[in-house]
N, C-alpha and C. Protein backbone atom coordinates (compact mmCIF):
# COMPACT_ATOMS: atom_id res chain seq x y z
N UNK A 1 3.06 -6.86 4.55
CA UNK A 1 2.35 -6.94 5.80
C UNK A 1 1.10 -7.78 5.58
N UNK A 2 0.69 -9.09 6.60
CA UNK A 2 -0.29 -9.45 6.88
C UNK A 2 -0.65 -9.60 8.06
N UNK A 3 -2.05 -9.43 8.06
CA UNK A 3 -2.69 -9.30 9.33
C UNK A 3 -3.64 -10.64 9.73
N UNK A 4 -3.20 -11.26 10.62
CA UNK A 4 -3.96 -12.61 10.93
C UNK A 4 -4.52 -12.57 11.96
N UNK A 5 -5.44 -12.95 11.88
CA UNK A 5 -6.90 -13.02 12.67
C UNK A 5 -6.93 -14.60 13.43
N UNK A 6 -6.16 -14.73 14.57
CA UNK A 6 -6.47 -16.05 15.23
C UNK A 6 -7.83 -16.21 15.72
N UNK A 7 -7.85 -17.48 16.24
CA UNK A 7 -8.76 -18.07 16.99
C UNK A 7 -10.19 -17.48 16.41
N UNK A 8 -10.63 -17.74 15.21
CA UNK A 8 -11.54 -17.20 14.66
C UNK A 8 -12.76 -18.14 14.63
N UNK A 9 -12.57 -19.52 14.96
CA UNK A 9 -13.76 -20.56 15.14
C UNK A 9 -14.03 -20.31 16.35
N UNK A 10 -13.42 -19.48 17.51
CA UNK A 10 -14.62 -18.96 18.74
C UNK A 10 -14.93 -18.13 18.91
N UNK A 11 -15.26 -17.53 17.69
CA UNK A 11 -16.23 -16.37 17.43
C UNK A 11 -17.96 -16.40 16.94
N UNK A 12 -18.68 -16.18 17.10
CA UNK A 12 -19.97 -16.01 16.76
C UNK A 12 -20.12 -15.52 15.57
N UNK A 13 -21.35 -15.27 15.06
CA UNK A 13 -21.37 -14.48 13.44
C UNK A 13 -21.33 -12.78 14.05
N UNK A 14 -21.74 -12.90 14.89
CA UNK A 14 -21.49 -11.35 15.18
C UNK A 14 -20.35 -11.17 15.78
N UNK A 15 -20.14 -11.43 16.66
CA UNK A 15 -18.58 -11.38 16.85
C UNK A 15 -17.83 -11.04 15.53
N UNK A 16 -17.55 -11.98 14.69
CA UNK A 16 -16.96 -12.12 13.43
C UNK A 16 -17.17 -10.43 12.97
N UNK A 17 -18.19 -10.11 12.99
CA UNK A 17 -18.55 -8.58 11.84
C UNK A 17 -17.71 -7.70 13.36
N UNK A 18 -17.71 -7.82 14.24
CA UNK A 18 -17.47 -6.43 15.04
C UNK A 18 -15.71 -6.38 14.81
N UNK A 19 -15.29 -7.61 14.93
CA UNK A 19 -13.87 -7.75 15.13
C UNK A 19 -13.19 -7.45 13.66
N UNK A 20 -14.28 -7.66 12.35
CA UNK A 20 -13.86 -6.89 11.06
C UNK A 20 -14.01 -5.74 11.27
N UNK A 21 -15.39 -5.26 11.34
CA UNK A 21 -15.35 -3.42 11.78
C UNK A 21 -13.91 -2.84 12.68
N UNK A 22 -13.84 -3.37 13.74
CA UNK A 22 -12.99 -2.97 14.62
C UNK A 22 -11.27 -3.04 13.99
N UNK A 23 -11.23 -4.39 13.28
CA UNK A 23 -9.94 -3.96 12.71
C UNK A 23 -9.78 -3.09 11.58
N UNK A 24 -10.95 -3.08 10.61
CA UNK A 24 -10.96 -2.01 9.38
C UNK A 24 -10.53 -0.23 10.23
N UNK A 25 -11.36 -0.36 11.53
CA UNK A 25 -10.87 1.13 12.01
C UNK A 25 -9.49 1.26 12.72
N UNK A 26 -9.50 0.27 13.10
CA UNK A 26 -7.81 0.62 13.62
C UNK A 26 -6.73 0.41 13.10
N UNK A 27 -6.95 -0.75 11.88
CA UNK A 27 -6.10 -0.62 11.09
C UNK A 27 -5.89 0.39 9.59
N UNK A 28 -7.09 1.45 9.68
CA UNK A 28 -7.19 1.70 8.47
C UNK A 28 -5.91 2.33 7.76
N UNK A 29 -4.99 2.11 8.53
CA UNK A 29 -3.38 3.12 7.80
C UNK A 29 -2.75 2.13 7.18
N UNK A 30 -2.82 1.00 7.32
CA UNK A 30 -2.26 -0.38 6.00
C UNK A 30 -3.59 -1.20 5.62
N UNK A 31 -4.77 -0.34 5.21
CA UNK A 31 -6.01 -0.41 4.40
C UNK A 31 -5.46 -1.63 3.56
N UNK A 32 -3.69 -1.68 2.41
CA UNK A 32 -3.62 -2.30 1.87
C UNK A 32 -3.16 -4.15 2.30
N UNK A 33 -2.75 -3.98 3.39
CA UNK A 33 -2.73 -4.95 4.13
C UNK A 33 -3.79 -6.42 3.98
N UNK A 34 -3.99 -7.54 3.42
CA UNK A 34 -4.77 -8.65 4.00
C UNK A 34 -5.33 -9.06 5.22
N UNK A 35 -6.34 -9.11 5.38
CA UNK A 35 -6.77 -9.48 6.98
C UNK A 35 -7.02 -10.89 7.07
N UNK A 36 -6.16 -12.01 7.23
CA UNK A 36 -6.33 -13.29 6.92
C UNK A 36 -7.26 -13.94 8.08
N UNK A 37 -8.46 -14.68 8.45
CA UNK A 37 -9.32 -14.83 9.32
C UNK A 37 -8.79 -17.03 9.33
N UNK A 38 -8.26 -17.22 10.56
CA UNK A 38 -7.72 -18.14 10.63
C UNK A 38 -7.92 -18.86 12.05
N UNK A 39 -7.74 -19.89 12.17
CA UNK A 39 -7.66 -21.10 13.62
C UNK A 39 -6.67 -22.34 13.10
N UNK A 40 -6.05 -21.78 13.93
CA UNK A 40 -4.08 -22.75 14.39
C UNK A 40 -4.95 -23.70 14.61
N UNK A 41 -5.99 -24.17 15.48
CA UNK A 41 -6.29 -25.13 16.16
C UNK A 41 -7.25 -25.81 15.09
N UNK A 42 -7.64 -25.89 14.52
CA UNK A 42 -8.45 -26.69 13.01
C UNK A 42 -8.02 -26.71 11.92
N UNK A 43 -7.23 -25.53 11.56
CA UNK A 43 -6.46 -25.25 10.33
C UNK A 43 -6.98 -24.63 9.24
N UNK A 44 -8.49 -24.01 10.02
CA UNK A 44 -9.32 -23.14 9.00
C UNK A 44 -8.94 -22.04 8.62
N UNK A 45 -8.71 -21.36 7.34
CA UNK A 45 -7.94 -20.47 6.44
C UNK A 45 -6.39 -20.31 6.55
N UNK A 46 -5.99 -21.46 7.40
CA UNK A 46 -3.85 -21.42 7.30
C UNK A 46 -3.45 -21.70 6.18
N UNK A 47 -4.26 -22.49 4.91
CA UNK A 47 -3.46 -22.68 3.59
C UNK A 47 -3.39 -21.22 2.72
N UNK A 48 -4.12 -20.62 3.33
CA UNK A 48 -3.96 -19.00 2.43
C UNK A 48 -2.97 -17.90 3.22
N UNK A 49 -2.13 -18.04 3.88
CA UNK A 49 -0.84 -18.00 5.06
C UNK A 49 0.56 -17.42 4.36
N UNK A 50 0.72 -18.77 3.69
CA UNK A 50 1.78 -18.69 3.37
C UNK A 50 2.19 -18.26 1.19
N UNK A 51 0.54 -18.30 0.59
CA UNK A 51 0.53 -17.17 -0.55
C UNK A 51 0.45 -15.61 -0.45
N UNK A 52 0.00 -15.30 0.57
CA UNK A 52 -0.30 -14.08 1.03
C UNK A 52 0.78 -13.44 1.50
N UNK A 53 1.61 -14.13 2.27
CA UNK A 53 3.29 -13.87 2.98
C UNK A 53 4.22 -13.68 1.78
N UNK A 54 4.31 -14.48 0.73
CA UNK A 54 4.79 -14.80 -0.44
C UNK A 54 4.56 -13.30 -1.13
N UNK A 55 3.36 -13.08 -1.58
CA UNK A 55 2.79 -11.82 -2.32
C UNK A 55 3.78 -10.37 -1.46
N UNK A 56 3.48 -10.41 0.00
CA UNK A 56 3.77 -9.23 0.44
C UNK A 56 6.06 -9.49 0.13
N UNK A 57 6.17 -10.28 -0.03
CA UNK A 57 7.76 -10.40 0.61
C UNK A 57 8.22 -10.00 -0.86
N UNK A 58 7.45 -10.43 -2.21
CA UNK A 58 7.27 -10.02 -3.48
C UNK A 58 7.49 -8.69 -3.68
N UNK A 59 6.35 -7.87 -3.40
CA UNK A 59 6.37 -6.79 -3.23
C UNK A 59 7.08 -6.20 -2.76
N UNK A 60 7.69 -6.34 -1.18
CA UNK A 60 9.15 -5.35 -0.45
C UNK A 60 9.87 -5.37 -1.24
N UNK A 61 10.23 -6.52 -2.49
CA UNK A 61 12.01 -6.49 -3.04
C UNK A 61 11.28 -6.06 -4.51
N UNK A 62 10.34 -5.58 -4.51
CA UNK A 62 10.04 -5.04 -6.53
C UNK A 62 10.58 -3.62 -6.89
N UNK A 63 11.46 -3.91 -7.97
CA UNK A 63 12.09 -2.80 -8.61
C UNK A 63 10.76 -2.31 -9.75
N UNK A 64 10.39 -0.91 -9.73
CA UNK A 64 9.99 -0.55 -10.96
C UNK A 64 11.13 0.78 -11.92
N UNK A 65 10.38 -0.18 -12.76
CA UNK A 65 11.59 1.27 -14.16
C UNK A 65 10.91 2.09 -13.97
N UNK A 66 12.38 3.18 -14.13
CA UNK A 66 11.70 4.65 -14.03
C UNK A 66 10.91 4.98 -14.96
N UNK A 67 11.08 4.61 -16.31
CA UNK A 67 10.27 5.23 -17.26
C UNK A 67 8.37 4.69 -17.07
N UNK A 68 8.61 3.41 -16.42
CA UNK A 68 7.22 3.29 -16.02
C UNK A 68 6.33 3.94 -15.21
N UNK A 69 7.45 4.16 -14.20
CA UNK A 69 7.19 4.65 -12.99
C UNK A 69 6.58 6.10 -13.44
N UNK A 70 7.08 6.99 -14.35
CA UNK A 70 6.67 8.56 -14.76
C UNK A 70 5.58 8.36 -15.33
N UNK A 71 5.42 7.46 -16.31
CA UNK A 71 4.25 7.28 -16.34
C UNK A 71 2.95 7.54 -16.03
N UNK A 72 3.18 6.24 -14.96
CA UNK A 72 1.81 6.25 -14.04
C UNK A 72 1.29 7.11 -13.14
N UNK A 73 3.04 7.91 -13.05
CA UNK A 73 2.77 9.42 -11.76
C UNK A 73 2.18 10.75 -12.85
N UNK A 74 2.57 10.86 -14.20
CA UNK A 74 1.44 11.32 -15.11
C UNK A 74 0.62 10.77 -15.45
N UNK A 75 -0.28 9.81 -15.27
CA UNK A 75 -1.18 9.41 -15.54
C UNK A 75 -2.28 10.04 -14.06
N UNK A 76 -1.38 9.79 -12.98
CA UNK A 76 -2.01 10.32 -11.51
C UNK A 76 -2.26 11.59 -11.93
N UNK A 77 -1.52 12.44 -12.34
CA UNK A 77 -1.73 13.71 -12.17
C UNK A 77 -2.55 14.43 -13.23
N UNK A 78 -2.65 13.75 -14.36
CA UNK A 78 -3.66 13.76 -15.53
C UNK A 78 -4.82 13.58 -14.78
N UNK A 79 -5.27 12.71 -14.49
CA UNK A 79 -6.68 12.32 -13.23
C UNK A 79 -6.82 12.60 -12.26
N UNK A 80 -5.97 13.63 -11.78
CA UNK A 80 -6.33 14.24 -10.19
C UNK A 80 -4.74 15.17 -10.09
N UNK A 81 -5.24 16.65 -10.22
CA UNK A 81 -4.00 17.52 -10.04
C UNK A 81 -3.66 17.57 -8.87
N UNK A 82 -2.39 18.31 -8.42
CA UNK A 82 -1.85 18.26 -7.27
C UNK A 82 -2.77 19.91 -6.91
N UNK A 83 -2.99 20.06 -5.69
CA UNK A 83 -3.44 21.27 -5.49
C UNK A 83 -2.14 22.52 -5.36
N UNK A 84 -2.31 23.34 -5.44
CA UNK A 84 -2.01 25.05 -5.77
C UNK A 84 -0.88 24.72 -7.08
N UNK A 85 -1.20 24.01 -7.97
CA UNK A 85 0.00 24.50 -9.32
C UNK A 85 0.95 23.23 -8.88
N UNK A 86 1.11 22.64 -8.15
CA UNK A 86 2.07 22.00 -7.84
C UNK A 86 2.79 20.39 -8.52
N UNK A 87 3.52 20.58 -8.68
CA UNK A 87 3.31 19.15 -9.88
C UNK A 87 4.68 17.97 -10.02
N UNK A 88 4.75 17.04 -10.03
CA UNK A 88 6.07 16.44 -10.05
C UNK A 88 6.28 16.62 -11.21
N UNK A 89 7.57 16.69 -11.33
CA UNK A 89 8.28 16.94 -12.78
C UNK A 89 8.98 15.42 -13.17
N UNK A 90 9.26 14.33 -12.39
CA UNK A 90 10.04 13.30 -12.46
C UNK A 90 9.95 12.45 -10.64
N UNK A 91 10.28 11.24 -11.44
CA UNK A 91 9.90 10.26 -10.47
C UNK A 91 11.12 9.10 -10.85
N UNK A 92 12.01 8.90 -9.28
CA UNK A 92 12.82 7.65 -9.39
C UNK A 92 12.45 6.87 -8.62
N UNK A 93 12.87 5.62 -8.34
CA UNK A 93 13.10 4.74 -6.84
C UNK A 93 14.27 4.34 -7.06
N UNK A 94 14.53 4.65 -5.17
CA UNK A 94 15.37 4.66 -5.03
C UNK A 94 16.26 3.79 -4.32
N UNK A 95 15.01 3.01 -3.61
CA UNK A 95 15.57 2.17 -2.59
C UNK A 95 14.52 0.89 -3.02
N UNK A 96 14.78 -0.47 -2.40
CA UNK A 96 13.57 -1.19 -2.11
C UNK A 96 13.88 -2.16 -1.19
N UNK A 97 12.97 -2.70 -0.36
CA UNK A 97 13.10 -2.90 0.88
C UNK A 97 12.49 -2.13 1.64
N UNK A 98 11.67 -1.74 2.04
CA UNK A 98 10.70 -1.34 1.14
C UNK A 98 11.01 -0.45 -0.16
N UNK A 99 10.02 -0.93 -1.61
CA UNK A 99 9.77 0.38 -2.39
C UNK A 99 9.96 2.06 -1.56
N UNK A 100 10.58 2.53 -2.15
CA UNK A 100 11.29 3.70 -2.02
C UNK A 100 11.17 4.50 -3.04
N UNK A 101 10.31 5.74 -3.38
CA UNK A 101 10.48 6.27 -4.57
C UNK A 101 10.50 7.89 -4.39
N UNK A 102 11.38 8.95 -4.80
CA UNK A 102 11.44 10.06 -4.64
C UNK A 102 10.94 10.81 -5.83
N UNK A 103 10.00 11.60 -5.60
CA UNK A 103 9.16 12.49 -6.10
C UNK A 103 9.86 13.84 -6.41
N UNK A 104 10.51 14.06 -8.13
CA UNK A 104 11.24 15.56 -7.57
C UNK A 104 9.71 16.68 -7.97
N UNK A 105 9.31 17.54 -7.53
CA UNK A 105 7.74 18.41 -7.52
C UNK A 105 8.45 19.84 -7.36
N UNK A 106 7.70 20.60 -8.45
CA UNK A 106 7.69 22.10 -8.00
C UNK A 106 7.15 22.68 -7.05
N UNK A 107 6.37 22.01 -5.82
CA UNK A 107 5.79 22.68 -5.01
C UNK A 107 5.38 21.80 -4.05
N UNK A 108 4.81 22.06 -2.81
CA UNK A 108 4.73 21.27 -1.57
C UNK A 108 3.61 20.37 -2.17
N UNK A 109 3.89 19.23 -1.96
CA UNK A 109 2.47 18.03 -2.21
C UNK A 109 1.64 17.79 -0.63
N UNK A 110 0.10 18.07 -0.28
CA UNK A 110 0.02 17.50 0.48
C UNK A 110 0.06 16.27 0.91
N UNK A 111 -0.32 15.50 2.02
CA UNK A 111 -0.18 14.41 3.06
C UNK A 111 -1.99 13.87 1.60
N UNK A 112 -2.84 14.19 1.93
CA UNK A 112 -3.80 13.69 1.24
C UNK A 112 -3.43 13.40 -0.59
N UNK A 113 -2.77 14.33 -1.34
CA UNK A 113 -2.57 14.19 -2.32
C UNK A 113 -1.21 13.16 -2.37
N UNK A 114 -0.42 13.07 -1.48
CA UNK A 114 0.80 11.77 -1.39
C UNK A 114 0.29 10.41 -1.52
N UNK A 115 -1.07 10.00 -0.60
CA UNK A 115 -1.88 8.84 -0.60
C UNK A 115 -2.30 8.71 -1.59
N UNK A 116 -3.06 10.03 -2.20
CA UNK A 116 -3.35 9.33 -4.02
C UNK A 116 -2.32 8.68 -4.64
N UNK A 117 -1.65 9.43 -4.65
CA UNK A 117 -0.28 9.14 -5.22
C UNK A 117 0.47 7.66 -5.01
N UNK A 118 0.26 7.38 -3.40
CA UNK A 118 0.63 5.95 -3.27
C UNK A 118 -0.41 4.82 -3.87
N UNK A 119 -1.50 5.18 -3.79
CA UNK A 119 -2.73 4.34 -4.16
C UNK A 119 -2.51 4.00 -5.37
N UNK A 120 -2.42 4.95 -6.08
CA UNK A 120 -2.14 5.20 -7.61
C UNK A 120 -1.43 3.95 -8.16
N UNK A 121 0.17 4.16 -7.46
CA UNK A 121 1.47 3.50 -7.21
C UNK A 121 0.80 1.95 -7.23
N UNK A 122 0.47 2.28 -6.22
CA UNK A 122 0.47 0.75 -5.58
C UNK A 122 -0.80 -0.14 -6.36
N UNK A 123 -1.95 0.33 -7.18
CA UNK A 123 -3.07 -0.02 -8.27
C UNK A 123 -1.78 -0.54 -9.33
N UNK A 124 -1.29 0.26 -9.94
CA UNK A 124 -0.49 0.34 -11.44
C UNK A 124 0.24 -0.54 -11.30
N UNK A 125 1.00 -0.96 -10.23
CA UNK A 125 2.11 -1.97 -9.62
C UNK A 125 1.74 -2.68 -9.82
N UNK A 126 0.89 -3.05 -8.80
CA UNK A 126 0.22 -4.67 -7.97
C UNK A 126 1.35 -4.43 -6.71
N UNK A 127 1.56 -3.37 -6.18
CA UNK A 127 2.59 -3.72 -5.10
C UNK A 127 1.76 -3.96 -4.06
N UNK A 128 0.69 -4.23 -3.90
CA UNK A 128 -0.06 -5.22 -3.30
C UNK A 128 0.40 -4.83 -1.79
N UNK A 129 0.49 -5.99 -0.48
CA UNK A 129 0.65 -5.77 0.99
C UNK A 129 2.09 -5.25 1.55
N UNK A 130 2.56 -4.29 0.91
CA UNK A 130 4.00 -3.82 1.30
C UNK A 130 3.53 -2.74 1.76
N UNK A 131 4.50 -1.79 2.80
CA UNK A 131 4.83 -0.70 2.59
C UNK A 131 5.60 -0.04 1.80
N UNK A 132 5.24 1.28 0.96
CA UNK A 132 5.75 1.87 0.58
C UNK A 132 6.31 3.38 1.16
N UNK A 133 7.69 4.06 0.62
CA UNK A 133 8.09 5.42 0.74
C UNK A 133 7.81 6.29 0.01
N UNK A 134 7.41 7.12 0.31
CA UNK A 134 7.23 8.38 -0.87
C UNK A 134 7.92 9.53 -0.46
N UNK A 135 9.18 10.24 -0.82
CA UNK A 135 10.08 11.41 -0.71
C UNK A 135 9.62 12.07 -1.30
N UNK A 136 9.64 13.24 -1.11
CA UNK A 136 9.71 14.95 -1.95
C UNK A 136 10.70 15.52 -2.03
N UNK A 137 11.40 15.73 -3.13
CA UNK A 137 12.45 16.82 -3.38
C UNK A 137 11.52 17.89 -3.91
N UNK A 138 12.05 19.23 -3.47
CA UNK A 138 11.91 20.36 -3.83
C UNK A 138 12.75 21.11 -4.80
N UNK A 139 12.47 22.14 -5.43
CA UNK A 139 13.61 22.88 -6.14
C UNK A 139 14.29 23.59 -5.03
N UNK A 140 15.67 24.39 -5.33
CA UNK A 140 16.31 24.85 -3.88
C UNK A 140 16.13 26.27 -4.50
């Protein structure tokens, strides 16, 4: 995912800061996302377009090994436990198109501790402007 910012030479300097504020808050759920600040009509910031497109399309099709992958999800959990006891025991992916990776955990992971978890992911990677999946298996 990139986010492009047209018509950015008829903006003011303030303008410019509100329309960053304003997208940092509404976009803050693909935080990892690029905000590319650009004008079709001069061609100011279009050569950084099509590396940025490149990086994210990179990222949708990246396989990681599992053994890496456990890793870094013990390395997450070494530096920040899951709250009440809860802990992954093993980590695959499973899909990509997006990255796809299923979490098998002894216990419910929250929604806040999943984002570490993707952050984590996505630092250790470089999976950079993609979306990613994160599954939970449970024990039955």
């Amino acid at each position: 995912m990139v986010v492009v910012l047209n018509k950015w030479d008829l903006l003011d300097s303030e303008a410019k800061k509100r329309v960053r504020a304003d997208v940092a808050d509404m976009l803050g759920f693909v935080s990892y996302a690029p905000a590319l600040e650009v004008s079709a009509l001069t061609g100011r910031g279009v050569h950084r377009l099509y590396p940025a497109l490149a990086t994210a399309a990179e990222s949708y099709h990246r396989r990681v090994p599992t053994s890496s992958l456990n890793r870094a999800i013990a390395a997450a959990q070494s530096a920040q436990p899951a709250p009440h006891g809860a802990r992954v025991l093993y980590a695959t992916q499973g899909a990509v198109d997006p990255p796809t990776f299923t979490l098998f955990a002894t216990g419910r992971l929250p929604a806040p501790y999943l984002r570490y978890v993707e952050r984590k992911l996505r630092e250790h990677f470089g999976l950079g402007p993609t979306p990613l999946k994160l599954r939970v298996r449970l024990p039955r």
